[in-house]
N, C-alpha and C. Protein backbone atom coordinates (compact mmCIF):
# COMPACT_ATOMS: atom_id res chain seq x y z
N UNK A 1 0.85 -1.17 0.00
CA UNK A 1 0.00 0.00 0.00
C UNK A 1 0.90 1.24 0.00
N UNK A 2 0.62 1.97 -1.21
CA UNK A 2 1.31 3.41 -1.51
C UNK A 2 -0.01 4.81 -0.65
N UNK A 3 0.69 5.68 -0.16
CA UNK A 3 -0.78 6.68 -0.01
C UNK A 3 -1.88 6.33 0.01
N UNK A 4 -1.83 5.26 1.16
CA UNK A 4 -3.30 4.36 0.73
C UNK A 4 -4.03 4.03 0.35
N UNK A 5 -3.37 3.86 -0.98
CA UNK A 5 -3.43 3.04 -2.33
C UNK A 5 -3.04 1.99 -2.78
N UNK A 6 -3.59 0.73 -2.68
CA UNK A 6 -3.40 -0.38 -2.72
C UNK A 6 -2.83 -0.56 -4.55
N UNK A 7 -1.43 -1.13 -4.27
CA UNK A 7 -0.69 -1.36 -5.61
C UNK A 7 -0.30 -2.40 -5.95
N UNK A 8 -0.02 -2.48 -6.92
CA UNK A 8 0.83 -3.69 -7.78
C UNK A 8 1.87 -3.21 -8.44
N UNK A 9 2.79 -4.01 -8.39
CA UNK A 9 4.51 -3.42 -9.02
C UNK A 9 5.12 -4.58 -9.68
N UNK A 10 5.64 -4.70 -10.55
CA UNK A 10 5.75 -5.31 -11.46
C UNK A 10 7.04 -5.73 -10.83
N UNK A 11 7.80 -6.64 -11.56
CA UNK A 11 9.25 -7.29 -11.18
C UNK A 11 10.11 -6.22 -12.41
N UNK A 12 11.07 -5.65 -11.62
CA UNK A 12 12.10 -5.11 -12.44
C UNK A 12 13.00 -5.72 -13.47
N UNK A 13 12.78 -5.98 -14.74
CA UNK A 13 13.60 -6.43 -15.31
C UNK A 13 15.16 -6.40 -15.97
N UNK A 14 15.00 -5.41 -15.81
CA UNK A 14 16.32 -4.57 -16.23
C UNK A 14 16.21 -3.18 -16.87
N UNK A 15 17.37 -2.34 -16.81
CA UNK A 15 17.53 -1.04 -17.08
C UNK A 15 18.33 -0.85 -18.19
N UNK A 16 18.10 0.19 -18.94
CA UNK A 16 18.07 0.54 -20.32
C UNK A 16 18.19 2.21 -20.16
N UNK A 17 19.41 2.74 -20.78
CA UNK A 17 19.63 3.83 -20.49
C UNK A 17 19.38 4.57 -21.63
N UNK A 18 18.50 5.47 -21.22
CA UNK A 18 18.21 6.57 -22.37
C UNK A 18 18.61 7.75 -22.17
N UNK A 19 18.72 8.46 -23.63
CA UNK A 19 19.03 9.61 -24.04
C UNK A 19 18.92 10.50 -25.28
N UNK A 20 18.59 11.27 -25.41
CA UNK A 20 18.77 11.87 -26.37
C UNK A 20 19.62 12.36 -26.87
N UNK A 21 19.47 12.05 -28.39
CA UNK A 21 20.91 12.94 -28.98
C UNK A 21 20.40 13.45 -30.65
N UNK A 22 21.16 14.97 -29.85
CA UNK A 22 20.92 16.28 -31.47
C UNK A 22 21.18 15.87 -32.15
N UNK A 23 20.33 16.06 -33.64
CA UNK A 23 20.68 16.24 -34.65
C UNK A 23 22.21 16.88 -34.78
N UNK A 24 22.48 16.65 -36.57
CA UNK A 24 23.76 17.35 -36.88
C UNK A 24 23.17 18.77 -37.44
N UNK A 25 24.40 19.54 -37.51
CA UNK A 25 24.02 21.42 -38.16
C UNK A 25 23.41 21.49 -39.34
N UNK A 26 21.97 21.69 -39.37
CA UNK A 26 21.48 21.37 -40.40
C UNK A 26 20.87 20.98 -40.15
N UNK A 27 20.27 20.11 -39.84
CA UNK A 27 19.30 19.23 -39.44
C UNK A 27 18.10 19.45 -38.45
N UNK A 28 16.68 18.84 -38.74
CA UNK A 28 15.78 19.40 -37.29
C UNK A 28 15.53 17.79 -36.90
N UNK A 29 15.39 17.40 -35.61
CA UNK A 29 15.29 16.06 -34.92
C UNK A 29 13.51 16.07 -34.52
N UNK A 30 12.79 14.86 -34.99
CA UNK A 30 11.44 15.29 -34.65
C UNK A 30 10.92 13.69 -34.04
N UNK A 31 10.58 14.29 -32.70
CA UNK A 31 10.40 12.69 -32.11
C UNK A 31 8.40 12.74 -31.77
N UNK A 32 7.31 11.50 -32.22
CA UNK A 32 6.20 10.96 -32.25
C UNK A 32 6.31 10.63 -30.96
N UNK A 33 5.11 10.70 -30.64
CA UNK A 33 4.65 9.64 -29.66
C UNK A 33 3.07 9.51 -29.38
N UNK A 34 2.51 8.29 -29.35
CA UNK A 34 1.03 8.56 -28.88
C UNK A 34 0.55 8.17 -27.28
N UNK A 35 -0.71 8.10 -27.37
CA UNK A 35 -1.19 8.04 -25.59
C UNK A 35 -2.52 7.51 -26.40
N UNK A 36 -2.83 6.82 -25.14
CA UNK A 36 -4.21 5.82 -25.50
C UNK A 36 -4.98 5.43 -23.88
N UNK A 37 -5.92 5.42 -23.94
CA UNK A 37 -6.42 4.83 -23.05
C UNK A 37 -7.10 3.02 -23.05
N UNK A 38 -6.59 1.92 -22.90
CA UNK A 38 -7.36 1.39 -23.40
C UNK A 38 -6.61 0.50 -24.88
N UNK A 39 -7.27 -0.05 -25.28
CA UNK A 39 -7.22 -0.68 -26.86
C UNK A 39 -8.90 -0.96 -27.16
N UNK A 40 -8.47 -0.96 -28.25
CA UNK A 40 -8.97 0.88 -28.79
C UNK A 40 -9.37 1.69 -28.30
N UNK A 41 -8.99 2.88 -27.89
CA UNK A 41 -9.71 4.09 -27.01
C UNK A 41 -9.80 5.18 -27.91
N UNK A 42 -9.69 6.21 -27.28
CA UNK A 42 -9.62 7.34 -27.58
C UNK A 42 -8.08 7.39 -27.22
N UNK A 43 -7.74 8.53 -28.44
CA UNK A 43 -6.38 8.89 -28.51
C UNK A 43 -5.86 9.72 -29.10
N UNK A 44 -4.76 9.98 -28.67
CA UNK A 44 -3.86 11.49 -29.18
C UNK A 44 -2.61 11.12 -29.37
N UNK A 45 -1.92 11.99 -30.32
CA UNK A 45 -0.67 12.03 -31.04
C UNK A 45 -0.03 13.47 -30.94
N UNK A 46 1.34 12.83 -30.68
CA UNK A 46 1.68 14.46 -30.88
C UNK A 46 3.50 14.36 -30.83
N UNK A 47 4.07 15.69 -30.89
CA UNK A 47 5.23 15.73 -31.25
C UNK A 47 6.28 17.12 -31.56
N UNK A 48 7.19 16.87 -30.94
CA UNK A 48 8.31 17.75 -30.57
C UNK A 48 9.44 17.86 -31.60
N UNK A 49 9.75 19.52 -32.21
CA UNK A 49 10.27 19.35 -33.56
C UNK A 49 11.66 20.43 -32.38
N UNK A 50 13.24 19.91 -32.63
CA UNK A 50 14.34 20.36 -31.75
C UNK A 50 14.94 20.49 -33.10
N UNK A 51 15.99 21.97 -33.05
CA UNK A 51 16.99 21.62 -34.08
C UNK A 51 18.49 21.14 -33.25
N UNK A 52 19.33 21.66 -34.58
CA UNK A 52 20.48 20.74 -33.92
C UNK A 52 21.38 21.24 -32.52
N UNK A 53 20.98 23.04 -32.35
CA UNK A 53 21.59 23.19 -30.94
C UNK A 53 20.53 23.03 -29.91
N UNK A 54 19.81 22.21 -30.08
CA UNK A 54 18.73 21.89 -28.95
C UNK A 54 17.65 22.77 -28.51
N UNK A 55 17.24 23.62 -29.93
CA UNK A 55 16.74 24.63 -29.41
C UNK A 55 15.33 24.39 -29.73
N UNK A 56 14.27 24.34 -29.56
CA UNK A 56 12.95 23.92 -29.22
C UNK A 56 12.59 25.21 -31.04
N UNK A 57 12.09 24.33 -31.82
CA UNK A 57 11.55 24.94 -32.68
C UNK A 57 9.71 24.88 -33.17
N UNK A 58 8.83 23.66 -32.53
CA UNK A 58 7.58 23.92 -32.59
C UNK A 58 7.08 22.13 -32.07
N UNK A 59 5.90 22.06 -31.71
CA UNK A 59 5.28 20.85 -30.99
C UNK A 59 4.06 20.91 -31.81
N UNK A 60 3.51 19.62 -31.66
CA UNK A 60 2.14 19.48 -31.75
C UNK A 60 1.27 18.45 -31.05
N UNK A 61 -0.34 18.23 -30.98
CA UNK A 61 -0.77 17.29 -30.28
C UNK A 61 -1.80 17.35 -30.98
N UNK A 62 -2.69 16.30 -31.39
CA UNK A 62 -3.69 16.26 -32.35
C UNK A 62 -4.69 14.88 -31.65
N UNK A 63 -5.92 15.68 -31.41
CA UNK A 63 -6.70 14.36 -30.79
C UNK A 63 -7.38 13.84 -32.07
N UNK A 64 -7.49 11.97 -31.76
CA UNK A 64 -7.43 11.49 -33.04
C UNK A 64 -9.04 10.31 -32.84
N UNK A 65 -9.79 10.43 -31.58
CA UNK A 65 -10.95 9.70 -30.98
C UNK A 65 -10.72 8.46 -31.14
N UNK A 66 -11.45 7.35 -31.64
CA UNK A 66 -11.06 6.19 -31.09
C UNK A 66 -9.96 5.21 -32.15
N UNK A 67 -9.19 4.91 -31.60
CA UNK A 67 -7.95 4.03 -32.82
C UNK A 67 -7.35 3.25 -32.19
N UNK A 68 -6.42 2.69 -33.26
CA UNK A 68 -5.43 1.69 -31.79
C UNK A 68 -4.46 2.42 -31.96
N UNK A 69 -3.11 2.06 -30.98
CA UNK A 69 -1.93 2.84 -31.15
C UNK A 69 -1.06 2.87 -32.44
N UNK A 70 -1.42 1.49 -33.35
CA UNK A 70 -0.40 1.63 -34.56
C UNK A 70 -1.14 2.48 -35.35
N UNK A 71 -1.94 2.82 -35.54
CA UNK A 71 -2.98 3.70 -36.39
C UNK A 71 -2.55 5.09 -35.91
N UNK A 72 -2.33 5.40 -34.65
CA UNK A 72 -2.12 6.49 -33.91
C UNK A 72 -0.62 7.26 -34.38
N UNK A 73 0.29 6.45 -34.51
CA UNK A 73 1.72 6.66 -34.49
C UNK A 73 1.83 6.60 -36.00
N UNK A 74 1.17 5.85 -36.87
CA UNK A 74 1.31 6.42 -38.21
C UNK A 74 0.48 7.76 -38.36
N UNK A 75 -0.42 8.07 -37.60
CA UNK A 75 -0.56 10.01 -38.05
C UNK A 75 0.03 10.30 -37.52
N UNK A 76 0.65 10.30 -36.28
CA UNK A 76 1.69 11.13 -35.91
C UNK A 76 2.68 11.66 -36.85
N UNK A 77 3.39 9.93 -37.87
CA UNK A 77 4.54 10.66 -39.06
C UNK A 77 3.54 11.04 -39.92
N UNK A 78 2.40 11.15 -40.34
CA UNK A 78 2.25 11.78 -41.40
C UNK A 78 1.50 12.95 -41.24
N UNK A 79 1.30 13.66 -40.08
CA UNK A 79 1.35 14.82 -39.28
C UNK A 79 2.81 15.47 -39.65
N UNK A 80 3.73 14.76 -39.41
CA UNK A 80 5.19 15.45 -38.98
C UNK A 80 5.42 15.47 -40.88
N UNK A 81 5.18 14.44 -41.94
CA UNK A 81 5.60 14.99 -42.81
C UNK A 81 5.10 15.80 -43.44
N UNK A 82 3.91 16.24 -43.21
CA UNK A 82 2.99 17.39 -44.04
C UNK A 82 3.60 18.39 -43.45
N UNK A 83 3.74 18.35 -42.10
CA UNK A 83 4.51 20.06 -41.72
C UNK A 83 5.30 20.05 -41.98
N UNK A 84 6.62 19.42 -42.02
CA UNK A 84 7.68 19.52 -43.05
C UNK A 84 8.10 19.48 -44.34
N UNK A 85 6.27 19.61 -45.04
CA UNK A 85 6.54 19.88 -46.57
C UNK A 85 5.76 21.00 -46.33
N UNK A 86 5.50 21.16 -45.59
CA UNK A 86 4.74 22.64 -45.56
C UNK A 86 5.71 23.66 -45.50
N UNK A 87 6.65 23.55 -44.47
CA UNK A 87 7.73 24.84 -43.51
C UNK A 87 8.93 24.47 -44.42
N UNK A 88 9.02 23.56 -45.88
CA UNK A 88 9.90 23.61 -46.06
C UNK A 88 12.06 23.07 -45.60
N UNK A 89 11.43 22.34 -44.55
CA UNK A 89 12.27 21.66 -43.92
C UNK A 89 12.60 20.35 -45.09
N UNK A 90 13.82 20.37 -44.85
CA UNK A 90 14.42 19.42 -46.04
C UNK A 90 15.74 18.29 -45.42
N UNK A 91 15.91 18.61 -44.19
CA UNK A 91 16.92 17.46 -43.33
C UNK A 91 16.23 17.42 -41.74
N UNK A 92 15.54 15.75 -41.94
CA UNK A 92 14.49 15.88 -40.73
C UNK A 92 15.24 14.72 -40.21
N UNK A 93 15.41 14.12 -39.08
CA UNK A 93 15.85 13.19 -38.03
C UNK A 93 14.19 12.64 -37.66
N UNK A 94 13.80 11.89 -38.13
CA UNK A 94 11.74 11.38 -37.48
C UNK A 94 12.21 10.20 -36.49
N UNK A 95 12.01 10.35 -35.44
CA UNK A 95 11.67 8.83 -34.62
C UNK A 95 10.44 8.64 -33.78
N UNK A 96 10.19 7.59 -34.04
CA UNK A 96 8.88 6.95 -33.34
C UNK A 96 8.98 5.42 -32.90
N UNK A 97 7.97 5.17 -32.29
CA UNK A 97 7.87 4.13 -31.33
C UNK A 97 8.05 2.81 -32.14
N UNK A 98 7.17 3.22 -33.43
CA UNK A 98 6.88 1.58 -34.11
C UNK A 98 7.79 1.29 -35.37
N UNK A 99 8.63 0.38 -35.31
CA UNK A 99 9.33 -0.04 -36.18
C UNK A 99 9.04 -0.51 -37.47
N UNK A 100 7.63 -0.64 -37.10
CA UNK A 100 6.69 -0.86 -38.64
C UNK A 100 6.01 0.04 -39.39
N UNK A 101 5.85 1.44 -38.80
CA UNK A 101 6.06 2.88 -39.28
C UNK A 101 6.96 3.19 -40.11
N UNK A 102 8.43 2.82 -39.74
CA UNK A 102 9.32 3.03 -40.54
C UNK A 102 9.39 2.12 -41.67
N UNK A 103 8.76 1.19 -41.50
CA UNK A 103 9.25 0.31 -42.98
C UNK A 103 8.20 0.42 -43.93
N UNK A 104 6.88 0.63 -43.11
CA UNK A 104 5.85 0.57 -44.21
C UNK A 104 6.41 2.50 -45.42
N UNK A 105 7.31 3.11 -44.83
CA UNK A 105 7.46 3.83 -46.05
C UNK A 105 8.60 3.70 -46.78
N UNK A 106 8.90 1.90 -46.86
CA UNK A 106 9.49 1.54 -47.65
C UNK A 106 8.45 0.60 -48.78
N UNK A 107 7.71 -0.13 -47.81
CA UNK A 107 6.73 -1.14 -48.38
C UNK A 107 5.50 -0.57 -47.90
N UNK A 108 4.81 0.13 -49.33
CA UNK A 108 3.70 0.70 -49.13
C UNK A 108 2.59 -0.56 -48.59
N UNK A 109 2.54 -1.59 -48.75
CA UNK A 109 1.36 -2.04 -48.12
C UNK A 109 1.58 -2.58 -47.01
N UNK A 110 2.44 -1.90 -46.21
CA UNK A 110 2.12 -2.19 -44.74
C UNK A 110 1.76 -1.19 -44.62
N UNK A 111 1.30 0.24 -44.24
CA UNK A 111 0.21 1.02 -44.34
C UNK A 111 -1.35 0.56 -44.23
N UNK A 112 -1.76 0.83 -42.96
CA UNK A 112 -2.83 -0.04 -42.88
C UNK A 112 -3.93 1.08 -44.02
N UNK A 113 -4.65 0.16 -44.52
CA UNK A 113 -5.86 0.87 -45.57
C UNK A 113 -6.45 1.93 -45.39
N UNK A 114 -6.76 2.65 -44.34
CA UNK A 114 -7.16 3.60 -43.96
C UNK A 114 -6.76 5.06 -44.27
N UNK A 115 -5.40 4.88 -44.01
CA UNK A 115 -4.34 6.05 -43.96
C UNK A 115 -3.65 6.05 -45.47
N UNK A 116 -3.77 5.19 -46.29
CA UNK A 116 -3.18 4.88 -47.96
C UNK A 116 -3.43 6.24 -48.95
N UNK A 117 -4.76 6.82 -48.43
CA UNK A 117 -5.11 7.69 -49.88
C UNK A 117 -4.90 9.22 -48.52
N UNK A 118 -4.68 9.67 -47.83
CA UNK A 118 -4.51 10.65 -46.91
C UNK A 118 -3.00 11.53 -47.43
């Protein structure tokens, strides 16, 4: 019992050290992420655009109602690439959560159907 709040805590498995690291001169670094309540819930996307001296150049958050998270994290990048064909940005650093984000814009039909003609 936490603040007398009855808890559950998981077994620690191990630690994994994170960090961030800038882009090069030139470059803007733009990191996704979504939030969900649930599978399928309601949900939001959003995302933090840094250039390369770490200097905070614009965010966004876009509520997206009910989806699952891989649905979620592919608008996130295609949120992040419309504003960067918008503003003209031409050396982007994109990371996100799902590793199948990144490939489906190698292999268009992993793109789930939905998001194909957008």
């Amino acid at each position: 019992m936490v603040f007398g709040i009855n808890t559950c805590i998981g077994k620690f498995h191990r630690s994994l050290p994170v960090s961030w690291k800038f882009p090069s001169l030139g470059w803007v670094k733009i990191n996704t992420d979504e939030t969900a309540r649930g599978y399928p819930s309601l949900t939001t996307c959003g995302g933090i655009f840094r250039g390369s001296m770490r200097e905070f150049i614009g965010a966004f958050s876009v509520f997206l109602e009910v989806q699952t998270t891989m649905v979620v994290e592919f608008y996130g990048v295609i949120h992040v690439l419309e504003e960067t064909q918008k503003t003209g940005l031409n050396n982007v650093w994109l990371e996100c959560d799902y590793a199948l984000v990144c490939v489906a814009f190698t292999v268009r039909t992993n793109v789930p159907w939905m998001l194909r003609n957008r």
